[in-house]
Protein backbone atom coordinates (compact mmCIF):
# COMPACT_ATOMS: atom_id res chain seq x y z
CA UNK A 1 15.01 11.05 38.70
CA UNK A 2 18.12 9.55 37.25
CA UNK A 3 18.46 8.60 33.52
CA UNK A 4 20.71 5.69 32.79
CA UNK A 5 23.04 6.77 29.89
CA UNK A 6 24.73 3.53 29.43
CA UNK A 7 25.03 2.44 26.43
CA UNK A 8 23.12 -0.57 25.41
CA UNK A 9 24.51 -4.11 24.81
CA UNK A 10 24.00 -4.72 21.10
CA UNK A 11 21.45 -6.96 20.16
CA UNK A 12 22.54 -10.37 18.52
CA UNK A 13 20.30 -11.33 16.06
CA UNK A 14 20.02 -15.27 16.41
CA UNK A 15 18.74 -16.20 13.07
CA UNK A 16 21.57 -14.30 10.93
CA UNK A 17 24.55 -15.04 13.59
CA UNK A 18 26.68 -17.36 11.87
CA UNK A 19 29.61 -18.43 13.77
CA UNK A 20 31.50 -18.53 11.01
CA UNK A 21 30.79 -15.35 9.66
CA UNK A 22 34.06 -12.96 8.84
CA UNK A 23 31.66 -9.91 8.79
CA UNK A 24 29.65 -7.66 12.02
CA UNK A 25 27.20 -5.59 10.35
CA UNK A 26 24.84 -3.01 13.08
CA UNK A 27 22.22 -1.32 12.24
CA UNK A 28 20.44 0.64 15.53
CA UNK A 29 21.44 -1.54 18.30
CA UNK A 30 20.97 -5.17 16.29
CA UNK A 31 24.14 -7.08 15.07
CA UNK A 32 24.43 -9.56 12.26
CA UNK A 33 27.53 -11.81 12.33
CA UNK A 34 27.37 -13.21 7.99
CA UNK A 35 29.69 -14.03 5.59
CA UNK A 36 31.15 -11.23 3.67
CA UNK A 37 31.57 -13.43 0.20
CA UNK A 38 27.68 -13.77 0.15
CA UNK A 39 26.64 -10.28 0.41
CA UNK A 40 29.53 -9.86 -2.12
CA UNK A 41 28.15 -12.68 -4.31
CA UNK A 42 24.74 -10.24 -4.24
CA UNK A 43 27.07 -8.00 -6.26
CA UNK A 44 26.07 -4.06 -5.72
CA UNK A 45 25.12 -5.19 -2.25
CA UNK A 46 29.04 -4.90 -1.43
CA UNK A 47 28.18 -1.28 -1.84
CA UNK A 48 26.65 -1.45 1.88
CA UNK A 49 30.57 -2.11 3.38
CA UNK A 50 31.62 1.12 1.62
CA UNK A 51 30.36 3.38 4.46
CA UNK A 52 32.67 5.96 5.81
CA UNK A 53 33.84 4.40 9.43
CA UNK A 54 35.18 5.31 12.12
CA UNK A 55 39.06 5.45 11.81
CA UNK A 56 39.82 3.08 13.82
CA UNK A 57 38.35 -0.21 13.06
CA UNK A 58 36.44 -1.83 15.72
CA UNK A 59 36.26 -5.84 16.25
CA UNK A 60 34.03 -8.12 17.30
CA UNK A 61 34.64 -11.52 18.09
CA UNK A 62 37.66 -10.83 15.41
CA UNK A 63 35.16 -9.90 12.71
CA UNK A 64 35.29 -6.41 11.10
CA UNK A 65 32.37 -3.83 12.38
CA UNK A 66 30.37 -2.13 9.55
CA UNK A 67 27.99 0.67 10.76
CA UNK A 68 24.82 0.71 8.89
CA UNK A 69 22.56 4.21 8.60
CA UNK A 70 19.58 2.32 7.99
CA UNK A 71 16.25 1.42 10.13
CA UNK A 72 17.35 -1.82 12.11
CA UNK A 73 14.09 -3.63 11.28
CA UNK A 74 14.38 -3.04 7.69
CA UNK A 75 18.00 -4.44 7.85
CA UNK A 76 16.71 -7.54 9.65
CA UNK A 77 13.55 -7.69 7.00
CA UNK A 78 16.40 -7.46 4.42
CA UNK A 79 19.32 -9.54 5.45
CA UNK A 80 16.85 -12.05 6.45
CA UNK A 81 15.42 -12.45 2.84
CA UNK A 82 19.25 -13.02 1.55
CA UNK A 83 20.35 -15.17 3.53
CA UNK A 84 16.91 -17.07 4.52
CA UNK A 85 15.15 -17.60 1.27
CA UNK A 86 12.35 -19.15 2.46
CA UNK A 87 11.65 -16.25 4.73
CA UNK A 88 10.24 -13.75 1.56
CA UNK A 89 8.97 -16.01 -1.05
CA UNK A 90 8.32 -15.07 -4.49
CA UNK A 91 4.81 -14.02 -5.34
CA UNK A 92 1.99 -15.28 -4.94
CA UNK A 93 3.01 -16.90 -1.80
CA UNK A 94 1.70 -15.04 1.45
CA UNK A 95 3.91 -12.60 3.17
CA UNK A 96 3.77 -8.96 5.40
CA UNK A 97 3.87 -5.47 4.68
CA UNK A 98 6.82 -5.31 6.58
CA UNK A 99 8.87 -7.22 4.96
CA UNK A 100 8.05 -5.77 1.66
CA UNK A 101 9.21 -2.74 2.54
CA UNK A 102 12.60 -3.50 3.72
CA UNK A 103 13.34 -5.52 1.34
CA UNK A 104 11.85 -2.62 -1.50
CA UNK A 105 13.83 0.16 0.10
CA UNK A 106 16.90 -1.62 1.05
CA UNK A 107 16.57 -3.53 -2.27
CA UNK A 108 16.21 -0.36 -4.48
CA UNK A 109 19.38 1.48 -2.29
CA UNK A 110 21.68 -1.01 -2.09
CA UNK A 111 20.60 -2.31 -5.98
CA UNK A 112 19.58 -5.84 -5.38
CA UNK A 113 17.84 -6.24 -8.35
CA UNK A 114 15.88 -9.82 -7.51
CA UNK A 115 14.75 -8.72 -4.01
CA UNK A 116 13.47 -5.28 -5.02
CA UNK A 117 11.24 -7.04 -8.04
CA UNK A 118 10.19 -9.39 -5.67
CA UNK A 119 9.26 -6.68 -3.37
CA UNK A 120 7.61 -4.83 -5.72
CA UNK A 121 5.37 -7.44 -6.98
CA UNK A 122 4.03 -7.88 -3.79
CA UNK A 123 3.55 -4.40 -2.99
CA UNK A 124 1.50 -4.23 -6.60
CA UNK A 125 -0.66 -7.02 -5.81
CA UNK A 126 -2.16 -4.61 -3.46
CA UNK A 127 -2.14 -1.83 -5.49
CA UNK A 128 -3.96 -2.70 -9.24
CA UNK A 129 -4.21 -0.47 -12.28
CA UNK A 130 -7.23 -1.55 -13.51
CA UNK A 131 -10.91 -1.60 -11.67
CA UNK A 132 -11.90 -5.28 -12.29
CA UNK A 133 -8.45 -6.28 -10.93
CA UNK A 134 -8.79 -4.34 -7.83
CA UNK A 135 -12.28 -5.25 -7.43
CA UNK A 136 -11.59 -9.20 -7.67
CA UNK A 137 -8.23 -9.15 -5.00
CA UNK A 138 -8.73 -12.20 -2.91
CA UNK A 139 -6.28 -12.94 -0.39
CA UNK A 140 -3.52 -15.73 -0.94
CA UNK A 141 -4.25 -16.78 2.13
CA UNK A 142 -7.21 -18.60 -0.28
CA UNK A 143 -6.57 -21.97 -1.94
CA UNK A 144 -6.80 -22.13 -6.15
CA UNK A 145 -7.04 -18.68 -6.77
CA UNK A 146 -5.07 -17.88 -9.95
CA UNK A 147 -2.09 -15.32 -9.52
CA UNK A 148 -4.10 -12.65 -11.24
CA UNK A 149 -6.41 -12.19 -8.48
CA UNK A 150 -4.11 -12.87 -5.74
CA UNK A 151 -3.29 -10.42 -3.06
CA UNK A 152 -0.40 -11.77 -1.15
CA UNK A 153 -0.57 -9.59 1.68
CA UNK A 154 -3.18 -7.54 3.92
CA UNK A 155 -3.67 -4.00 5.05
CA UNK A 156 -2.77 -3.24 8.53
CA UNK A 157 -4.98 -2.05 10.82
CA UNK A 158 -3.62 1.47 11.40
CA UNK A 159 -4.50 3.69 7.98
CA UNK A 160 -0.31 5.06 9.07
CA UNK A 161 1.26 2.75 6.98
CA UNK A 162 -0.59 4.22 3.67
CA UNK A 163 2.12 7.17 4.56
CA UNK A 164 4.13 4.92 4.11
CA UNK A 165 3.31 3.40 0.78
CA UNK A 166 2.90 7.05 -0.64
CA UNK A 167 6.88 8.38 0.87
CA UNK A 168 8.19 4.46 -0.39
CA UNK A 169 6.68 4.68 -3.61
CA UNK A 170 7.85 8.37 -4.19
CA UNK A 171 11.10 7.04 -3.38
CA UNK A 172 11.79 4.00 -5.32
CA UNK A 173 9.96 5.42 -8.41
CA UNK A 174 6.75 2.96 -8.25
CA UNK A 175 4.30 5.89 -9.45
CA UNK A 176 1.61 3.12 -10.11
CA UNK A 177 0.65 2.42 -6.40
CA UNK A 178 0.19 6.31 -5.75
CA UNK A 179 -3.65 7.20 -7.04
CA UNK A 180 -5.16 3.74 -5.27
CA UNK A 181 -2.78 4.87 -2.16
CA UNK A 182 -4.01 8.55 -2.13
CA UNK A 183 -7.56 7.24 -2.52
CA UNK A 184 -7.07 4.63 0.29
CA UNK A 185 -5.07 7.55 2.74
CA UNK A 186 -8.57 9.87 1.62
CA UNK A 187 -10.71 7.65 3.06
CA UNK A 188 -8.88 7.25 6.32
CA UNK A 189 -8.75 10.58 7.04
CA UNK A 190 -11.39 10.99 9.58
CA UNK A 191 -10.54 7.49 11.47
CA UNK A 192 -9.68 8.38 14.72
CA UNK A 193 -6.15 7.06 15.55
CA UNK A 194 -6.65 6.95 19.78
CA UNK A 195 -9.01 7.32 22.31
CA UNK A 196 -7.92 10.97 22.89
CA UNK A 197 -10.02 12.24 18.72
CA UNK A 198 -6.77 12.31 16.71
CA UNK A 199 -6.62 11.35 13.34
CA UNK A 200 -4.75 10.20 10.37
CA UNK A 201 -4.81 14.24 8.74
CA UNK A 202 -2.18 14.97 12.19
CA UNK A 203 0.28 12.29 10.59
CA UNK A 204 -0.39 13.03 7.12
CA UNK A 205 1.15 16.83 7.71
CA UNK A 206 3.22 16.32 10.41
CA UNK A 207 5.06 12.69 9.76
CA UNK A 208 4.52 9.61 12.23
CA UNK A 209 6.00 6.67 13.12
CA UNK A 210 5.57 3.21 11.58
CA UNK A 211 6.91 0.09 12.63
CA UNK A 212 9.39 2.19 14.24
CA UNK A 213 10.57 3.89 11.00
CA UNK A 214 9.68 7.79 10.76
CA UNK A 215 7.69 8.20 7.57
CA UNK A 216 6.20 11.23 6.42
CA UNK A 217 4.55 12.45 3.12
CA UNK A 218 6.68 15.85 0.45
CA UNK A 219 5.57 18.89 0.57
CA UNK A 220 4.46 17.88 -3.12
CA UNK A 221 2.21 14.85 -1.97
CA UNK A 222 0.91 16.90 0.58
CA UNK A 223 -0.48 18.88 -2.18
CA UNK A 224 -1.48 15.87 -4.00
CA UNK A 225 -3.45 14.69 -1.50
CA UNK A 226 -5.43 17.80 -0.61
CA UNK A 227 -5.73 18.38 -4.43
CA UNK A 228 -7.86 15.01 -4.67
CA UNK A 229 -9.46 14.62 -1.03
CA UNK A 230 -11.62 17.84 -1.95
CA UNK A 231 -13.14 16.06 -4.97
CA UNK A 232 -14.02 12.55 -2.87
CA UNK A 233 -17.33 14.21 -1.78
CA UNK A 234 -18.18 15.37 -4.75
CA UNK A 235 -17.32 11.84 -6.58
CA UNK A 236 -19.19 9.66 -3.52
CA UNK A 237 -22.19 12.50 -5.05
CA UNK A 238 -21.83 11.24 -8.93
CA UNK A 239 -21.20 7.39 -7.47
CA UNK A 240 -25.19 7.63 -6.43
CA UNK A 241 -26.87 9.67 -9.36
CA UNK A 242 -27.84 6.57 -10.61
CA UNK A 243 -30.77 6.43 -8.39
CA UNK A 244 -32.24 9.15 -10.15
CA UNK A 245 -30.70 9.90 -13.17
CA UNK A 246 -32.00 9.24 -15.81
CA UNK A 247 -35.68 9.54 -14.08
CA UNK A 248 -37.17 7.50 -16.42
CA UNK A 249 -35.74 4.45 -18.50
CA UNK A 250 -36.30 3.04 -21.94
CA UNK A 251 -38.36 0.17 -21.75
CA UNK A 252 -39.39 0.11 -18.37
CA UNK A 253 -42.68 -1.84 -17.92
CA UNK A 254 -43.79 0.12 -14.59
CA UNK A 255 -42.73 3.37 -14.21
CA UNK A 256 -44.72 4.90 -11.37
CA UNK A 257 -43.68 2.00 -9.89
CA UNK A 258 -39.67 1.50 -10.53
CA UNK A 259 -39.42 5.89 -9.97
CA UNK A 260 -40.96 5.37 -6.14
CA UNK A 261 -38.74 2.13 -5.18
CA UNK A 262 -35.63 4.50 -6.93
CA UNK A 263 -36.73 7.51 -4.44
CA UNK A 264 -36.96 5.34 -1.27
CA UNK A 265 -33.40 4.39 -1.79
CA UNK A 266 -32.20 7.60 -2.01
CA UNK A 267 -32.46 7.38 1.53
CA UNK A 268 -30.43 4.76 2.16
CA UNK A 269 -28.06 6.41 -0.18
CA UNK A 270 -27.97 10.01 1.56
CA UNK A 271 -27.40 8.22 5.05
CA UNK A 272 -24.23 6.27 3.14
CA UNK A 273 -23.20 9.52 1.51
CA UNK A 274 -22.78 10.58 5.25
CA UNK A 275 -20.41 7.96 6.75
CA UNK A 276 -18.51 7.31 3.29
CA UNK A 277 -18.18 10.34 1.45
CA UNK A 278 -14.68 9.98 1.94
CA UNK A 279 -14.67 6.25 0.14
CA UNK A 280 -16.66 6.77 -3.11
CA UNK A 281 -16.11 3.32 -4.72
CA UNK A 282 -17.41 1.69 -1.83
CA UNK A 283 -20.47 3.66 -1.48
CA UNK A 284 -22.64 1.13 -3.07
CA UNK A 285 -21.86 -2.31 -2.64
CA UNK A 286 -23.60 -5.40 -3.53
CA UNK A 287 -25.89 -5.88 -0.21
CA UNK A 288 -26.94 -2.47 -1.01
CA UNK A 289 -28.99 -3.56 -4.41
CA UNK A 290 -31.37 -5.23 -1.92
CA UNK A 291 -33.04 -1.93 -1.58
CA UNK A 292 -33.74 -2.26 -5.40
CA UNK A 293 -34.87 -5.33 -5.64
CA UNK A 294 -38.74 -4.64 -6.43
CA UNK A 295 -37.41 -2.90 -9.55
CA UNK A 296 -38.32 -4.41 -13.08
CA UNK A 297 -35.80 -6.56 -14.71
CA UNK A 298 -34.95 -3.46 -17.30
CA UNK A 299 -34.55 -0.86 -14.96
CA UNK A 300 -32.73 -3.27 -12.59
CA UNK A 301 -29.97 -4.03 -15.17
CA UNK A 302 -30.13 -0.20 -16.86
CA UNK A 303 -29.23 1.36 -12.87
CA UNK A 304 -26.12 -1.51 -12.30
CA UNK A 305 -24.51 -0.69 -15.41
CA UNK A 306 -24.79 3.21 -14.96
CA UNK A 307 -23.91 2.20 -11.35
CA UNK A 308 -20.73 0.52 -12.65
CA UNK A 309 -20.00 3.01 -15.75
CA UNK A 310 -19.25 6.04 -13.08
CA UNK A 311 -16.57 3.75 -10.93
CA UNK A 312 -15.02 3.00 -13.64
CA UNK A 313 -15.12 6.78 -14.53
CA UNK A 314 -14.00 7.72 -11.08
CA UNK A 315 -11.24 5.20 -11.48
CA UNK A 316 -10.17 6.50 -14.50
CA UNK A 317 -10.00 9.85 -12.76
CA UNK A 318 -8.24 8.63 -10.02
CA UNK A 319 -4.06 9.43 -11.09
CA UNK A 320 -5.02 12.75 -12.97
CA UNK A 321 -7.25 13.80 -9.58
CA UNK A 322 -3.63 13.00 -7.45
CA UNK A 323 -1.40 14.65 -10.48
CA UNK A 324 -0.38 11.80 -11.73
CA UNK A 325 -0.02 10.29 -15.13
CA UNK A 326 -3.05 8.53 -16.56
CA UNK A 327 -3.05 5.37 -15.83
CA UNK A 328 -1.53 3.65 -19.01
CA UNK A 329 1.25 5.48 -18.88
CA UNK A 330 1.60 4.43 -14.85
CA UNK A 331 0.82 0.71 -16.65
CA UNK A 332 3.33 0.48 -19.07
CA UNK A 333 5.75 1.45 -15.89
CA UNK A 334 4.75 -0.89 -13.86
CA UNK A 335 5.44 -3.68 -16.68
CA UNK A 336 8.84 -1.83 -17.42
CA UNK A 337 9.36 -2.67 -13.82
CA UNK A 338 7.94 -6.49 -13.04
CA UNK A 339 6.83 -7.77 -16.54
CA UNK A 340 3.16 -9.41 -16.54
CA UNK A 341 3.86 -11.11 -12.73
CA UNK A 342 0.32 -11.05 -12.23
């Protein structure tokens, strides 16, 4: 069987092939014909023509050719959002994944200050410091729904691209997204990826693919990860104690009664503690009060806030679980970083 080893016809990329351009930039096999005084009036991103090139300067269409090392789609994502503002608008407007990170890493490397703060607000919407925030995302996609509780993008479907977070964030210094990211990345791990049984724990040690860009997680998040996965099971455990601890609660008017409807559920509880072990905030959700519902009033209320006091416990655990700061410290970064955006 023969291989053809022609070389490919560069790919013109219509939107961001100006005709008057004075400037070919490639990145893969994708060329953007643009206008060298606007990437220079982006300041630092001049830095990008500084490459070392080939001595002898290549042409085309007249135009100067500047070789880019970068990931072709995340050039596209990037150029695109300079020279096409409407294409990544500010938050809390809807956008992709994506997008947000080619315009974060390319952003943060080539020190385009307004595109990588954009980029990162986005990417925080996703990823909150505090429980009630995370708890009351609702996507943008929403009408009237104030900027605080926005989440301007959504999670892919493949649990891949939460490698991806975790190797971007370690990158560009945005430590803040890291303990919701390992959490999220935990309680993918058994998800089978393809009909043949793998799973994300394959990529997570061995790098993948995403979007075309290879993305793996450091020997040191590696470690991370494994560090804090071992303690989901035993956190989805403490998530449920509820149910029976304390066995008996001030003020209760029925006892006999409230203790048998809190041992039935544990039940229900033991067969979730089964299929989400690995997803300990989301072990008990709101349906799942149903099974308490012949409880008196005062045991009722006593069980949701004990309920509620250990996730917020097991978020406050979170960073330290993944070896990372607490989370004030990872706070006050993040408003070093994008002020009070949301």
């Amino acid at each position: 069987m023969e291989v053809d080893s022609r070389p490919r016809e560069p790919l013109r990329v219509e939107q961001l092939w100006f005709e008057d351009g004075n400037l070919v930039l490639q990145a893969g096999n994708c060329q953007f014909r643009l206008h060298r005084g606007i990437l220079a009036a982006r300041s630092p991103v001049q830095d990008m023509l500084s490459f070392p090139q080939p001595p002898e300067s290549e042409l085309v269409e007249g135009c100067p050719l500047v070789r880019l090392p970068d990931a072709e789609t995340e050039v596209r994502y990037f150029l695109k959002a300079i020279f096409i503002p409407e294409y990544f608008p500010a938050f809390p407007a809807p956008t992709n994944f994506s997008i947000i990170v080619g315009c974060l890493r390319l952003g943060h490397k080539y020190e385009v200050d307004y595109l990588r703060r954009r980029a990162l607000i986005h990417l925080s919407s996703q990823y909150r410091t505090t429980l009630s925030e995370h708890d009351s995302r609702i996507y943008a996609g929403s009408p009237n729904i104030p900027p605080s509780r926005v989440m301007s993008w959504l999670f892919p479907t493949t649990p891949t691209f939460t490698i991806s977070v975790i190797q971007l964030a370690r990158e560009v210094g945005v430590l803040w997204v890291l303990p919701f990211a390992f959490y999220d990345l935990s309680t993918s791990f058994n998800m089978p990826l393809d009909s043949h049984g793998g799973t994300i724990g394959r990529e997570i040690f061995h790098g993948a693919f995403y979007n075309g860009v290879s993305t793996s997680l450091c020997v040191q998040d590696q470690d991370s990860f494994l560090t804090g996965h071992v303690n989901h099971t035993r956190a989805a455990v403490d998530i449920t104690r509820f149910l029976l601890d304390p066995p008996e609660i001030h003020g209760c008017t029925s006892r006999t009664h409230c203790l048998g409807v809190r041992v039935k559920a544990v039940n229900a509880a033991s067969s979730m503690l089964q299929r989400y072990c690995n997803a300990p905030l989301d072990i008990w959700e709101e349906d799942d009060w149903s099974h308490l519902h012949d409880l008196c009033p005062i045991c009722l209320a006593a069980l949701k806030r004990i309920h509620a006091e250990a996730r917020e416990t097991l978020w406050g655990e979170l960073p330290t679980m993944y070896g990372l700061p607490p989370w004030e410290e990872l706070e006050k970064m993040k408003v070093a970083a994008i002020g009070n955006s949301m």
